[in-house]
C-alpha atoms as a PDB file:
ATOM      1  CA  UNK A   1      -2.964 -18.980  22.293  1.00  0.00           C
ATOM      2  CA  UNK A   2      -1.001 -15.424  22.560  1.00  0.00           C
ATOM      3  CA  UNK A   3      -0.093 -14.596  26.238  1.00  0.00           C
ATOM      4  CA  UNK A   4      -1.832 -12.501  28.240  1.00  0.00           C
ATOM      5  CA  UNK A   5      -0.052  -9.183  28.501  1.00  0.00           C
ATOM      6  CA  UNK A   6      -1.024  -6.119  30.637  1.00  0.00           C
ATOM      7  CA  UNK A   7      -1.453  -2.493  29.475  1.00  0.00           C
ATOM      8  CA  UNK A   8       2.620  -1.975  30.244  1.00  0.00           C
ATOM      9  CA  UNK A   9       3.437  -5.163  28.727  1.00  0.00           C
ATOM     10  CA  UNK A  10       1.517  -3.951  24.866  1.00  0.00           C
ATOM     11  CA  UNK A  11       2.998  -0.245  25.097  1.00  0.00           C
ATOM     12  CA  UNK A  12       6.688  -1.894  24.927  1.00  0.00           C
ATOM     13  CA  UNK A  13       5.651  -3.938  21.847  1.00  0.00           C
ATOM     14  CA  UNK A  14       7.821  -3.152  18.718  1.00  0.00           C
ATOM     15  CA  UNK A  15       6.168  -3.180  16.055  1.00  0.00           C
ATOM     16  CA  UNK A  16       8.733  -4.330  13.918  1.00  0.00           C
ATOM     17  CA  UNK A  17       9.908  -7.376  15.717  1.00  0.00           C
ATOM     18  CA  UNK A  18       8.330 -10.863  16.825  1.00  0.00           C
ATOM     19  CA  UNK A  19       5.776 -10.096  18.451  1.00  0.00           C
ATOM     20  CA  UNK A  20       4.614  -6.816  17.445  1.00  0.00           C
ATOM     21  CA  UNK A  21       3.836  -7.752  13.484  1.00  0.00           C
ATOM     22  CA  UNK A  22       2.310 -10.654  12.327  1.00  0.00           C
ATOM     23  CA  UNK A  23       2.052 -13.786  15.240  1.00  0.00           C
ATOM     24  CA  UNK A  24      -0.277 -14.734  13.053  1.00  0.00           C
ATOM     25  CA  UNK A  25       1.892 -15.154   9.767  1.00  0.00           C
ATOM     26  CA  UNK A  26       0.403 -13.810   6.642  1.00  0.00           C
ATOM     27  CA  UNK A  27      -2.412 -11.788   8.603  1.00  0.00           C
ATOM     28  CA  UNK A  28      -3.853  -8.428  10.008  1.00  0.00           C
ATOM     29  CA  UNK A  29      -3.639  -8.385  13.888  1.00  0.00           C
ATOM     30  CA  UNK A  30      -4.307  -5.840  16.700  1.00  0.00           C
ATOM     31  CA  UNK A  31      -4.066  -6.932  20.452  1.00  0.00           C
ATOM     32  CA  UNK A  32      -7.499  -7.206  22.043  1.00  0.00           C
ATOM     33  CA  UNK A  33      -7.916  -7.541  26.020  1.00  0.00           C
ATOM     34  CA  UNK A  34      -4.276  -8.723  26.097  1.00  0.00           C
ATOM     35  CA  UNK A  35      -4.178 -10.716  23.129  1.00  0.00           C
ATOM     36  CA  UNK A  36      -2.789 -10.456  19.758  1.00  0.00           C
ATOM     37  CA  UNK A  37      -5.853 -10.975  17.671  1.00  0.00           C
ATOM     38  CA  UNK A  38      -6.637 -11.417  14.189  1.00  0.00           C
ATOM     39  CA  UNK A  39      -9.206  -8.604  12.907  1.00  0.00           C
ATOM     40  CA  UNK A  40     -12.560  -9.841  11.917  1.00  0.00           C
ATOM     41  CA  UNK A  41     -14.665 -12.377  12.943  1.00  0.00           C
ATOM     42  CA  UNK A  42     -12.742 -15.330  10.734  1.00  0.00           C
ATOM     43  CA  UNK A  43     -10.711 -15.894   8.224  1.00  0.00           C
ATOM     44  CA  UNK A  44     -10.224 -12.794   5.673  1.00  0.00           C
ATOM     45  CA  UNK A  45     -12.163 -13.195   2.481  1.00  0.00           C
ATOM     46  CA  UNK A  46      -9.186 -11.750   0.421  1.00  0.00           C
ATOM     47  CA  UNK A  47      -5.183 -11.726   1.647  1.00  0.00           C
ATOM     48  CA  UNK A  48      -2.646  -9.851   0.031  1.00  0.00           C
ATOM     49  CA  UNK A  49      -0.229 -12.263   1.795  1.00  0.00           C
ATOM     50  CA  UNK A  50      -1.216 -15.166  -0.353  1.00  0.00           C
ATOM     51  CA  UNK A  51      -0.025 -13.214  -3.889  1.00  0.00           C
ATOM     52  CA  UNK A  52       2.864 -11.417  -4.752  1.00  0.00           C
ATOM     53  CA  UNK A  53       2.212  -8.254  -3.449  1.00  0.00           C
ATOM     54  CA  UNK A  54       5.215  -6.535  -2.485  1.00  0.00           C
ATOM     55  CA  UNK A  55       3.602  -4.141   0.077  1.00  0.00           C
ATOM     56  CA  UNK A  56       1.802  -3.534   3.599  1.00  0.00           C
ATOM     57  CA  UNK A  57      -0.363  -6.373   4.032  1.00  0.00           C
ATOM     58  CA  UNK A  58      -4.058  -5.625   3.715  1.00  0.00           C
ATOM     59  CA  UNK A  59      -7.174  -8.233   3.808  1.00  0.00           C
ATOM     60  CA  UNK A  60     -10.859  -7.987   3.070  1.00  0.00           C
ATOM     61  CA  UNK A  61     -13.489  -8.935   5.288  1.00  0.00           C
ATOM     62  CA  UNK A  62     -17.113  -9.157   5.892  1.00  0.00           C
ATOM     63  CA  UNK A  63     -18.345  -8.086   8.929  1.00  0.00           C
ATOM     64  CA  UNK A  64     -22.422  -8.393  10.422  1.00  0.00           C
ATOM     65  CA  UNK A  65     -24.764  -6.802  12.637  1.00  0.00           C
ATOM     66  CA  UNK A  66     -24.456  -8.081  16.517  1.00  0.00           C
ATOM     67  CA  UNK A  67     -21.007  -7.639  16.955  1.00  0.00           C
ATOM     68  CA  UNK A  68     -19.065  -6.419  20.556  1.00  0.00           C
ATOM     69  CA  UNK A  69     -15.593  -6.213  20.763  1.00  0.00           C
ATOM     70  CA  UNK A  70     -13.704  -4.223  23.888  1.00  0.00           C
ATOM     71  CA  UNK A  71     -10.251  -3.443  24.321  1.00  0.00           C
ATOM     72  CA  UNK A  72      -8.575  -3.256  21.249  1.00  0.00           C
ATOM     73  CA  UNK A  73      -5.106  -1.709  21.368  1.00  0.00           C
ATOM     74  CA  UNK A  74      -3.245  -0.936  18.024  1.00  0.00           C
ATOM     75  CA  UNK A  75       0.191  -1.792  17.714  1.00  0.00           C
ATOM     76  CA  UNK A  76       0.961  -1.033  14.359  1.00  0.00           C
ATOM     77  CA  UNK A  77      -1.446   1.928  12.231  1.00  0.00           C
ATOM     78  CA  UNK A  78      -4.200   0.305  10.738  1.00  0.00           C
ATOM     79  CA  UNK A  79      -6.245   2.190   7.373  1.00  0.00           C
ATOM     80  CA  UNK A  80      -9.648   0.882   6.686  1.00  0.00           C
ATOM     81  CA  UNK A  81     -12.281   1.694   4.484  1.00  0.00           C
ATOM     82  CA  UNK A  82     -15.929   0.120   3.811  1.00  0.00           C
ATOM     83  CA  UNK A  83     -16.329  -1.379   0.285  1.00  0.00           C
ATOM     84  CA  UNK A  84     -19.835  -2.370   0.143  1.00  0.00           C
ATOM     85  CA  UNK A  85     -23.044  -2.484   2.778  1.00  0.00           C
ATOM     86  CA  UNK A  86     -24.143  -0.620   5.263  1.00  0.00           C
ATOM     87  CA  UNK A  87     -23.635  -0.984   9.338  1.00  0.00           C
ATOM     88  CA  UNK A  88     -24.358   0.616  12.671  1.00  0.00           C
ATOM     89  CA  UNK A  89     -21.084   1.245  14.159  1.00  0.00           C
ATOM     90  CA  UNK A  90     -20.360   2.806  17.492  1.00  0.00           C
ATOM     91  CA  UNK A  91     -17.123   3.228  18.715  1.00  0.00           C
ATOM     92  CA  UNK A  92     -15.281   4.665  22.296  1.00  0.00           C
ATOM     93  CA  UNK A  93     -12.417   4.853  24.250  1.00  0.00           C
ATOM     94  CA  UNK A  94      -9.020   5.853  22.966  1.00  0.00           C
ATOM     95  CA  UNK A  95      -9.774   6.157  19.634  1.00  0.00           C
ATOM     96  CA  UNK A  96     -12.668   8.481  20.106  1.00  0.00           C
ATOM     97  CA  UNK A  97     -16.104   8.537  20.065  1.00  0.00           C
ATOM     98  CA  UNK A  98     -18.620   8.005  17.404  1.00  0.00           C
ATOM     99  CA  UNK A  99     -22.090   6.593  16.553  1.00  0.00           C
ATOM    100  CA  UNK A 100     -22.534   6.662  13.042  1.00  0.00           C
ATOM    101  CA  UNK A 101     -23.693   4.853   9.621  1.00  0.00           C
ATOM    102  CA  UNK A 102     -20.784   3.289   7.705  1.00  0.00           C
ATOM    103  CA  UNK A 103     -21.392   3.259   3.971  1.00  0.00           C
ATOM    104  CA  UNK A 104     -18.774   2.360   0.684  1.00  0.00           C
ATOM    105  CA  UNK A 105     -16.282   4.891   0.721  1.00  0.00           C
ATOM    106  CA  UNK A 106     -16.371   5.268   4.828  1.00  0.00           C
ATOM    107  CA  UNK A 107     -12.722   5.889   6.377  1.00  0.00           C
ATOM    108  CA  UNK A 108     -11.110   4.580   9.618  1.00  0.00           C
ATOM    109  CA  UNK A 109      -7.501   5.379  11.047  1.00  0.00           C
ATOM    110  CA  UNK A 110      -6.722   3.533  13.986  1.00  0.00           C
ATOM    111  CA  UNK A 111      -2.799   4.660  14.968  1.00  0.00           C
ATOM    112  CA  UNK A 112      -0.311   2.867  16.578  1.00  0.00           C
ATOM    113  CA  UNK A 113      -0.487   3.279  20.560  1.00  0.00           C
ATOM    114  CA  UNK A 114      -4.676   4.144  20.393  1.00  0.00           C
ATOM    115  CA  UNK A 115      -5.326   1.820  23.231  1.00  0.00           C
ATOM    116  CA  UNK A 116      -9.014   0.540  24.913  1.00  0.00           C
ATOM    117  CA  UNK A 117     -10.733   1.169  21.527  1.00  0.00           C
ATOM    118  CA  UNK A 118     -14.212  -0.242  21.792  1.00  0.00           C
ATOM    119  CA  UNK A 119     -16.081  -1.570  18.411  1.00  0.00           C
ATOM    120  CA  UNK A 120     -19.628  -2.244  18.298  1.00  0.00           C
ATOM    121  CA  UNK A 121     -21.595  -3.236  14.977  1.00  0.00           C
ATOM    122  CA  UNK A 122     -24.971  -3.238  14.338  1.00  0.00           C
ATOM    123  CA  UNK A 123     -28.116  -2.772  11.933  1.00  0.00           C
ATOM    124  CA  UNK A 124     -26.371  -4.767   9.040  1.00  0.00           C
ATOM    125  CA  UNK A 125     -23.821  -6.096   7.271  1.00  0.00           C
ATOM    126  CA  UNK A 126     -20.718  -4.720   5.288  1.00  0.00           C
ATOM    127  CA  UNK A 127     -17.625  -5.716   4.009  1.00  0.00           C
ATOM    128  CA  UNK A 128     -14.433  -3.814   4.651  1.00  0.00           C
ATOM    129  CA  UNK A 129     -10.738  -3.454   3.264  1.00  0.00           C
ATOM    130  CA  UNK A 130      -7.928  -2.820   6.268  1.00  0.00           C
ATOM    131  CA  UNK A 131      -3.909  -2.286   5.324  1.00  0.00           C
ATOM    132  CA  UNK A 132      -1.432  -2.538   8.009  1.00  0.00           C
ATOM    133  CA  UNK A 133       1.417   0.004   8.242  1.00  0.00           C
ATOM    134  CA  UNK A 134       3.663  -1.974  10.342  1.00  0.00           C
ATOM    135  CA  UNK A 135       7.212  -1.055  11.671  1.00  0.00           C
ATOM    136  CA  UNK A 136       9.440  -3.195   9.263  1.00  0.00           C
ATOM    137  CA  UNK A 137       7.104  -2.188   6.322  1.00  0.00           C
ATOM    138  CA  UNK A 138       7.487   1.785   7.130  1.00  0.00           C
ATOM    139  CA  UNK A 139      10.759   1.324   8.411  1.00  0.00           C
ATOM    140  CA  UNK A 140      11.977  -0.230   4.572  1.00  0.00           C
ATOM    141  CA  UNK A 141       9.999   2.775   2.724  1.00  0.00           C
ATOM    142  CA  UNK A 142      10.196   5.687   5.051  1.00  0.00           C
ATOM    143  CA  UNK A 143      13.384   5.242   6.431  1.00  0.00           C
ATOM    144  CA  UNK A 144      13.963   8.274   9.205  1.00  0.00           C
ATOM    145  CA  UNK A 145      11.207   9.938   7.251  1.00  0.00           C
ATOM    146  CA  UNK A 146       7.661  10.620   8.737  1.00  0.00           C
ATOM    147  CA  UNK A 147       6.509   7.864  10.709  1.00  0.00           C
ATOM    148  CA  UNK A 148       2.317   7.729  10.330  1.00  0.00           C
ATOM    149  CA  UNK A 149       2.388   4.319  12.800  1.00  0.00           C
ATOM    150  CA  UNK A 150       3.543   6.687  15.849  1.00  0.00           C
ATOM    151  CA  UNK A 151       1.503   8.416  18.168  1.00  0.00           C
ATOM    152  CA  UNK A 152       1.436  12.109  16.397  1.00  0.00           C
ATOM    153  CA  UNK A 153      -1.200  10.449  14.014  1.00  0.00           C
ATOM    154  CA  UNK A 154      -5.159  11.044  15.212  1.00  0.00           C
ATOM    155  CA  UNK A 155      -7.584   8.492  15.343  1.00  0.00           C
ATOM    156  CA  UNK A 156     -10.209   9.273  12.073  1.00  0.00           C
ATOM    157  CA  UNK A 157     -13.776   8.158  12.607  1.00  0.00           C
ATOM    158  CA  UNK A 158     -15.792   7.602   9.825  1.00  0.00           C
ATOM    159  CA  UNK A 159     -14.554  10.197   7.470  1.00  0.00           C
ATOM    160  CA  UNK A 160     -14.623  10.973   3.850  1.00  0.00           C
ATOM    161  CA  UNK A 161     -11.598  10.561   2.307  1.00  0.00           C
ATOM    162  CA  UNK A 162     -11.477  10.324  -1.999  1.00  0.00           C
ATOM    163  CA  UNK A 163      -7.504   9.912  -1.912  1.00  0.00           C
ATOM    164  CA  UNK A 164      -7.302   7.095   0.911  1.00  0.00           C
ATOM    165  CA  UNK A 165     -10.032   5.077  -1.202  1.00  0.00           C
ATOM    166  CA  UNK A 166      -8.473   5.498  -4.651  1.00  0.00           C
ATOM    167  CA  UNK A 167      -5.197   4.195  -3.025  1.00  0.00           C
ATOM    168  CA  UNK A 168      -6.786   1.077  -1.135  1.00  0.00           C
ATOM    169  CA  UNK A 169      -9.007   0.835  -4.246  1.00  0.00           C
ATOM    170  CA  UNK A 170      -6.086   0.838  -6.280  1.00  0.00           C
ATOM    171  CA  UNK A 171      -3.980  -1.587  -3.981  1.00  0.00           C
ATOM    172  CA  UNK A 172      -7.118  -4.791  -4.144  1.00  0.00           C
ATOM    173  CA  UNK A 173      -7.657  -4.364  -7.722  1.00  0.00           C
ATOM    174  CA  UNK A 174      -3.750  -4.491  -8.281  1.00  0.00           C
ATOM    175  CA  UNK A 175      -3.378  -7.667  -5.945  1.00  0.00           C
ATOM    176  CA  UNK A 176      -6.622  -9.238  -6.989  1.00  0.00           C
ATOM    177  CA  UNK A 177      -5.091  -9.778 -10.973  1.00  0.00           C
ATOM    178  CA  UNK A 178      -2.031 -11.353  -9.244  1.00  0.00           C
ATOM    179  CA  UNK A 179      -0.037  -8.461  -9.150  1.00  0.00           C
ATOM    180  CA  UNK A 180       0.846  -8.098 -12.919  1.00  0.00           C
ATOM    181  CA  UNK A 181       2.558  -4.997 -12.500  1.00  0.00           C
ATOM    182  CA  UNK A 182       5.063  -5.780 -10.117  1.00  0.00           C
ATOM    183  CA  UNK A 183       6.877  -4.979  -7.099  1.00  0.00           C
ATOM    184  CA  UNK A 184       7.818  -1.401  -8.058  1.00  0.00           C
ATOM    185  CA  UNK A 185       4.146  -0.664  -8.425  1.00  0.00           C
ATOM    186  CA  UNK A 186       2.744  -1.990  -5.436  1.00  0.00           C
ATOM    187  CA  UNK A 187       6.128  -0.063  -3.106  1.00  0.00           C
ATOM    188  CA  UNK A 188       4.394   3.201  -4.500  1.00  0.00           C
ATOM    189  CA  UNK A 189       1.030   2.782  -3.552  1.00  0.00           C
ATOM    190  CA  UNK A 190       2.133   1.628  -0.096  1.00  0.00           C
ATOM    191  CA  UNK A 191       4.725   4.745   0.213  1.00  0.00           C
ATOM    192  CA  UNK A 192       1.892   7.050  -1.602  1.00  0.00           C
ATOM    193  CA  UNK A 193      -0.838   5.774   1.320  1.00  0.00           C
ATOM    194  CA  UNK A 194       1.921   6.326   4.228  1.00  0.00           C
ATOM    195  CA  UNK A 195       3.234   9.415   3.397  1.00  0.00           C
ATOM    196  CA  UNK A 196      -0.581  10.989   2.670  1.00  0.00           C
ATOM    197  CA  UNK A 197      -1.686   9.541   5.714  1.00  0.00           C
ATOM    198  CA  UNK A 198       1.293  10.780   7.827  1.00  0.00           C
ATOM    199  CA  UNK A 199       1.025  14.281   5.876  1.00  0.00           C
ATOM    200  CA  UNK A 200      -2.739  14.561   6.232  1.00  0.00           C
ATOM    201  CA  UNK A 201      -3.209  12.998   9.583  1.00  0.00           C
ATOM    202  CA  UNK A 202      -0.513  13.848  11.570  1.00  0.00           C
ATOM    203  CA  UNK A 203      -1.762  16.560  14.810  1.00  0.00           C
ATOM    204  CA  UNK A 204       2.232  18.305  15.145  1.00  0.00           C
ATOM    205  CA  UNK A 205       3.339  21.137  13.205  1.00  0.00           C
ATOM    206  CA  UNK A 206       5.462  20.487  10.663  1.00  0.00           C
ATOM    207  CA  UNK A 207       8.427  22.080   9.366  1.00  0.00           C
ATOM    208  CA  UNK A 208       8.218  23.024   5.726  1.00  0.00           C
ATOM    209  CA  UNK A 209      10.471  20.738   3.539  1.00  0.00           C
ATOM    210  CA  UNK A 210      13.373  22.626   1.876  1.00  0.00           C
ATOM    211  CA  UNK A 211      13.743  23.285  -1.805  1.00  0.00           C
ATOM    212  CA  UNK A 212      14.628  20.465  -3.933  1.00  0.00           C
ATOM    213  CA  UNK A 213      15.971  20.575  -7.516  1.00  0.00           C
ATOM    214  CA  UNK A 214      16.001  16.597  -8.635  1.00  0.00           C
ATOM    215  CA  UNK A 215      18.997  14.584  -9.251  1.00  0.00           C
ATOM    216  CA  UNK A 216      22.262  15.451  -9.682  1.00  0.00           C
ATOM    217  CA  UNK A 217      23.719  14.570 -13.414  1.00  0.00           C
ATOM    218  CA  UNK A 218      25.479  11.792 -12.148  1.00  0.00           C
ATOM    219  CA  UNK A 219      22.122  10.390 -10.111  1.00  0.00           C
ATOM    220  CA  UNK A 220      20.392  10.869 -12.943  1.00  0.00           C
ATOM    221  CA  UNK A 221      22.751   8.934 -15.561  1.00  0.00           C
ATOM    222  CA  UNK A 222      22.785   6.118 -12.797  1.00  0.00           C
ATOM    223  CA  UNK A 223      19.041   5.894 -12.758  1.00  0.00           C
ATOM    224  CA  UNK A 224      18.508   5.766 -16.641  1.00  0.00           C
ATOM    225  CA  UNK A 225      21.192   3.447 -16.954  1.00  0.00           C
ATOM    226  CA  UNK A 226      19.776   1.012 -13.953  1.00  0.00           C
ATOM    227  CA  UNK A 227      16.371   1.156 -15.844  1.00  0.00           C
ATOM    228  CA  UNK A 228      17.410   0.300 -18.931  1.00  0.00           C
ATOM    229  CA  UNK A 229      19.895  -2.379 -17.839  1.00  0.00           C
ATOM    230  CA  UNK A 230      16.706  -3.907 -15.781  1.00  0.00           C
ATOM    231  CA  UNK A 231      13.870  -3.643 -18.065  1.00  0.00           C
ATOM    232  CA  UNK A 232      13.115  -7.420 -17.844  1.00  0.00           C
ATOM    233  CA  UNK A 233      13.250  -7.430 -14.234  1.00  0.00           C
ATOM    234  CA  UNK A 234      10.622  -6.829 -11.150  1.00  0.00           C
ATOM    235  CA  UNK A 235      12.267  -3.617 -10.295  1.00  0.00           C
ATOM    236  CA  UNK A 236      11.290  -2.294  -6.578  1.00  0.00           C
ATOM    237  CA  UNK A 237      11.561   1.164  -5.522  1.00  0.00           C
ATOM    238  CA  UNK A 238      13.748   0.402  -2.389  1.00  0.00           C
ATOM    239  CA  UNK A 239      16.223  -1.169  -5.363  1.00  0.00           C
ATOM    240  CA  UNK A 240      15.883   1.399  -7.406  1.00  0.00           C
ATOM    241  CA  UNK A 241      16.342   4.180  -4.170  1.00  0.00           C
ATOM    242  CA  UNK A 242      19.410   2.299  -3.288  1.00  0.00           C
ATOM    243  CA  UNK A 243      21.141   2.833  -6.609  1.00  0.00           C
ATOM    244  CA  UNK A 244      21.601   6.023  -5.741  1.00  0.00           C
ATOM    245  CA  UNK A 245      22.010   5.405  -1.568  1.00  0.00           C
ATOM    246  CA  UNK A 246      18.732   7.246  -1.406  1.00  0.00           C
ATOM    247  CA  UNK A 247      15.399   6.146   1.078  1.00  0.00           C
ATOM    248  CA  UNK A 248      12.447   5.368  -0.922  1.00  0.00           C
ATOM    249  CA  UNK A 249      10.461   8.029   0.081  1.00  0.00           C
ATOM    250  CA  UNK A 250      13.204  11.120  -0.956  1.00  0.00           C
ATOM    251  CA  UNK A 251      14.352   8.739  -3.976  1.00  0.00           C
ATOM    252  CA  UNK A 252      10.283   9.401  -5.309  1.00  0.00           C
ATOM    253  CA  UNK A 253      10.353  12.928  -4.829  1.00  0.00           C
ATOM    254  CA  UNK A 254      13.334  13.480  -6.540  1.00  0.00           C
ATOM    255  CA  UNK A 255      12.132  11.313  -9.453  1.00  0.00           C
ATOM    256  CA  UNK A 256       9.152  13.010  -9.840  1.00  0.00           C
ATOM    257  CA  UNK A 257      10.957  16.535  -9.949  1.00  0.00           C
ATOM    258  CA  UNK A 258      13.740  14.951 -12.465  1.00  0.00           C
ATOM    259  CA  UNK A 259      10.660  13.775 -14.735  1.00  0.00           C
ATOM    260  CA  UNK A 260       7.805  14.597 -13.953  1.00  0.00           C
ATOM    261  CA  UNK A 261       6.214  11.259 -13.602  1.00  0.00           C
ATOM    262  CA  UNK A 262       6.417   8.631 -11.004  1.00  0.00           C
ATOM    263  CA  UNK A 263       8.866   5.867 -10.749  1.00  0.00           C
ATOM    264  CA  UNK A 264       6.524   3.529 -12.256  1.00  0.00           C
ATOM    265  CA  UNK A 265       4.781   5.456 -15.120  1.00  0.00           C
ATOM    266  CA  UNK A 266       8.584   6.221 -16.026  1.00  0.00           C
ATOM    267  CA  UNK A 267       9.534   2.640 -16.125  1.00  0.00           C
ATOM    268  CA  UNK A 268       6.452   1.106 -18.502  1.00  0.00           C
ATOM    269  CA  UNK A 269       6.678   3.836 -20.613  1.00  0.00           C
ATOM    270  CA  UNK A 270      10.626   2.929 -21.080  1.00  0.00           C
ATOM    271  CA  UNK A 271       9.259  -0.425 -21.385  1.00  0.00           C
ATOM    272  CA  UNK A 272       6.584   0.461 -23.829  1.00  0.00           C
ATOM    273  CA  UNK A 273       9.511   2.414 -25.914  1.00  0.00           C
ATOM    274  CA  UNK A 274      11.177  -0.976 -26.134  1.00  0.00           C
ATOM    275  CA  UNK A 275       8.240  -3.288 -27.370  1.00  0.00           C
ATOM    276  CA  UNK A 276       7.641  -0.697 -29.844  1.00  0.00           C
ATOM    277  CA  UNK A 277      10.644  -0.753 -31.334  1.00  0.00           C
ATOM    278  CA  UNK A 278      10.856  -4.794 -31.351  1.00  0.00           C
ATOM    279  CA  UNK A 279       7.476  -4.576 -32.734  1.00  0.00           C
ATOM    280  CA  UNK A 280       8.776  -2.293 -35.460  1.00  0.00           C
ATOM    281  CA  UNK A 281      11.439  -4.204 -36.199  1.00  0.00           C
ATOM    282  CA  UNK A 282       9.936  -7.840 -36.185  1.00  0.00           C
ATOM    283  CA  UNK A 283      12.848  -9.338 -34.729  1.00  0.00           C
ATOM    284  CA  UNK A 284      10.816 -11.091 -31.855  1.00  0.00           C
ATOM    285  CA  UNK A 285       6.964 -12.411 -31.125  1.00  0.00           C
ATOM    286  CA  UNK A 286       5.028 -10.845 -29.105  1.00  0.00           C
ATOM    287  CA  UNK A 287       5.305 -14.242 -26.889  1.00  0.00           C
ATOM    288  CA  UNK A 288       9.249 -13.455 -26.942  1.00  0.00           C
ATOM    289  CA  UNK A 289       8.610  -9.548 -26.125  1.00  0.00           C
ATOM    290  CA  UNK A 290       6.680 -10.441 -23.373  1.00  0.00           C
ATOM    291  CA  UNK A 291       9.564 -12.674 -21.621  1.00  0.00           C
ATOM    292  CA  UNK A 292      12.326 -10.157 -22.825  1.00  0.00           C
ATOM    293  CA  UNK A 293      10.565  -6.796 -21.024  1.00  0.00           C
ATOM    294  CA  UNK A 294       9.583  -8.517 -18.240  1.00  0.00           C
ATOM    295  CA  UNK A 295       5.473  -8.614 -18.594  1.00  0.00           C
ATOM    296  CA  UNK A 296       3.308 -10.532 -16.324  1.00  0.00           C
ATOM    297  CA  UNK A 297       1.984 -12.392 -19.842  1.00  0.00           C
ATOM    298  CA  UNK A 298       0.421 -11.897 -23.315  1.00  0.00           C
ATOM    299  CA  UNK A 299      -2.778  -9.625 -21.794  1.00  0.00           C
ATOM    300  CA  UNK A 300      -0.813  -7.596 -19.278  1.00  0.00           C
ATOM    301  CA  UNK A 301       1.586  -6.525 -22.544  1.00  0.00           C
ATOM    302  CA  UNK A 302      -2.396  -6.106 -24.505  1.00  0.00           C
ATOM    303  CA  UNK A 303      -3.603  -4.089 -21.522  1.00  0.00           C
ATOM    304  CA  UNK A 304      -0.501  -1.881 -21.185  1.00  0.00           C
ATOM    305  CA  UNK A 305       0.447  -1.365 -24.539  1.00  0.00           C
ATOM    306  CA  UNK A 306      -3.148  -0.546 -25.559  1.00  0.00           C
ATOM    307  CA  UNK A 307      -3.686   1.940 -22.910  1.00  0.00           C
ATOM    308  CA  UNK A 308      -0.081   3.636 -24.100  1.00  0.00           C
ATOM    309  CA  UNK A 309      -1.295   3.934 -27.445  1.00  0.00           C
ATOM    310  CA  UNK A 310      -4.797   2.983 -28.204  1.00  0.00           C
ATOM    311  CA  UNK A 311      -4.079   0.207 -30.384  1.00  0.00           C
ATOM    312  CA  UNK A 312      -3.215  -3.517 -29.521  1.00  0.00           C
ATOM    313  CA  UNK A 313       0.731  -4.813 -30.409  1.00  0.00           C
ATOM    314  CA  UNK A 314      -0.626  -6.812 -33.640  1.00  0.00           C
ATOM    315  CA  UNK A 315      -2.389  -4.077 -35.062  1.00  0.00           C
ATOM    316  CA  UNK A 316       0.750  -1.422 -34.144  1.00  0.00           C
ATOM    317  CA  UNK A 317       3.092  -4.269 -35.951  1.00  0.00           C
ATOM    318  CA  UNK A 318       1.035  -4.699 -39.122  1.00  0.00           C
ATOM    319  CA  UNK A 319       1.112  -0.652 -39.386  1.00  0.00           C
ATOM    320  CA  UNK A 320       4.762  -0.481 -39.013  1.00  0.00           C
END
C-alpha cells in the first residue's frame, strides 16, 4: 500500500520522478486521501501500456451509478472524455463545481496541482477514455515549451470539445490495431493533444509567438536526407527533432511551415513514393516491400497505399 502523505507532502511530488508517475507501473494514477490511486473502480478495460504505443499513457474504463470518491489530488494533468453511456456526475472542491449529465463526447480536464476534487456518479453507467500528461512525457515533447500539467491550466467540467475527442478518438483507435503506424505517429497526437490543451486551456496571457519562416537549407537537406535514409525504420519525432538539435514541439512547427504537412503525412507519403516505384519496377513482392519500408504487415501497406491512391498495390502493379 502507498504511504500516507499529507496535503504538503503531495504538493512536493514531481511528477516526473518515482513517485509522482506511475507507482503503479503501466497505469493511470491520481493520489486520493493521501494515496496514490489507480483511477477507476478496477482494472482498465483497455491499456495503452500493454501495446506499443509510444505516447502518454491513456486507459479505458467503465464506470457505474453509486459511486463516492473524496479527495482526489492530481499530480500529473489528466484529459478525459466519455465514450459511450450516460451518468449523473457531480463534482466539488478544487476542481470546481458541477452537477451535470455526462454523455459520448463529454470533456474533463483535471490539471496538475487541482487538489480535494470530489467525484460522485450516479443515475447510470458509462465508459470513459483518460490520457495522462505526465512530467517525463511533456518534459520529452515540450521541452521548455508550454507546460499544460502546471497550474496555469483550468479545471474543464463537462465541456464540449470536437478537437480533444478527435485526438483521444484518434489515439484508442491507433493503439487498439497495435499501433501499425508507429512511434512517429502516436508522438504527434500526444504533442497535438498537449499543446491544444495548453493553448486552449491555459488562464495567463500569452505572448504572441514570433514569425517563423521553416528550416534553414541546411535543416532542411538534413531532414530529407534522415527520412530517406530511415524509411524502413519506426521513426519518432523526438529522433527526428534531434537531427536537427530541435524540441519536438518547434521541430513540428517548422515542418509544417517547410511543407505544409505534418511530420507523419510527410513520411508515408515518402514511403508511399517508394512502394510505388518498387511496384513499378517489379523488383520485389509486396511481402518484400512491406519488410523493406518498414510496414506494420501486408494490410497496413493495403490500407495505406489504398487510401494514397484509391487502388490496392496488386491492381497499381498489374497497371504499371
Amino acid at each position: 500500500m502507498a504511504p500516507r502523505l499529507t496535503g504538503n507532502d503531495i504538493a512536493q511530488v514531481d511528477p516526473a520522478g518515482a513517485a509522482g508517475r506511475h507507482a503503479h507501473a503501466g497505469a493511470v494514477t491520481a493520489f486520493m486521501d493521501g494515496e496514490l490511486k489507480t483511477l477507476g473502480t478496477g482494472s482498465p478495460e483497455f491499456s495503452s501500456a500493454a501495446t506499443d504505443w509510444s505516447g502518454f499513457l491513456f486507459e479505458r474504463h467503465s464506470v457505474f451509478g453509486g459511486l463516492e470518491e473524496a479527495g482526489w489530488f492530481w499530480h500529473s494533468t489528466h484529459v478525459g472524455m466519455c465514450t459511450t453511456g450516460s451518468s449523473v456526475m457531480r463534482v466539488s472542491g478544487g476542481a470546481g463545481n458541477a452537477h451535470c449529465v455526462i454523455r459520448p463526447g463529454s470533456v474533463f480536464i483535471f490539471p496538475r496541482g487541482c487538489d480535494h476534487t470530489n467525484i460522485e456518479i450516479s443515475g447510470g453507467a458509462h465508459r470513459f477514455v483518460v490520457a495522462e500528461l505526465d512530467g517525463a512525457g511533456l518534459e520529452r515533447l515540450l521541452p521548455g515549451g508550454a507546460r499544460p500539467s502546471d497550474e496555469s491550466l483550468a479545471a474543464q467540467l463537462n465541456i464540449d470539445d470536437p478537437h480533444i475527442a478527435a485526438i483521444l478518438g484518434n489515439m484508442v483507435a491507433e493503439a487498439t490495431a497495435g499501433c501499425p503506424s508507429g512511434s512517429l505517429y502516436g508522438e504527434s497526437l500526444s504533442l497535438a493533444l498537449a499543446a491544444y490543451v495548453a493553448a486552449r486551456y491555459s488562464v495567463k496571457v500569452r505572448r504572441p509567438e514570433t514569425a517563423e519562416h521553416g528550416f534553414s537549407r541546411t535543416q532542411l537537406r538534413t531532414v530529407i536526407e534522415y527520412v530517406q535514409a530511415h524509411l524502413r525504420d519506426d521513426l519518432s519525432l523526438v529522433e527526428l527533432a534531434t537531427a536537427i538539435n530541435l524540441s519536438p514541439r518547434h521541430f513540428s512547427r517548422l515542418f509544417r511551415k517547410t511543407f505544409g504537412t505534418t511530420p507523419y503525412q510527410y513520411v508515408m507519403g515518402e514511403r508511399i513514393n517508394q512502394v510505388k516505384t518498387l511496384l513499378s519496377t517489379k523488383r520485389l513482392s509486396i511481402v518484400e516491400i512491406v519488410d523493406t519500408l518498414g510496414f506494420a504487415d501486408q494490410s497496413h501497406l493495403t490500407n495505406v497505399f489504398r487510401k494514397a491512391t484509391g487502388l490496392t498495390p496488386r491492381r497499381y502493379q498489374r497497371q504499371c
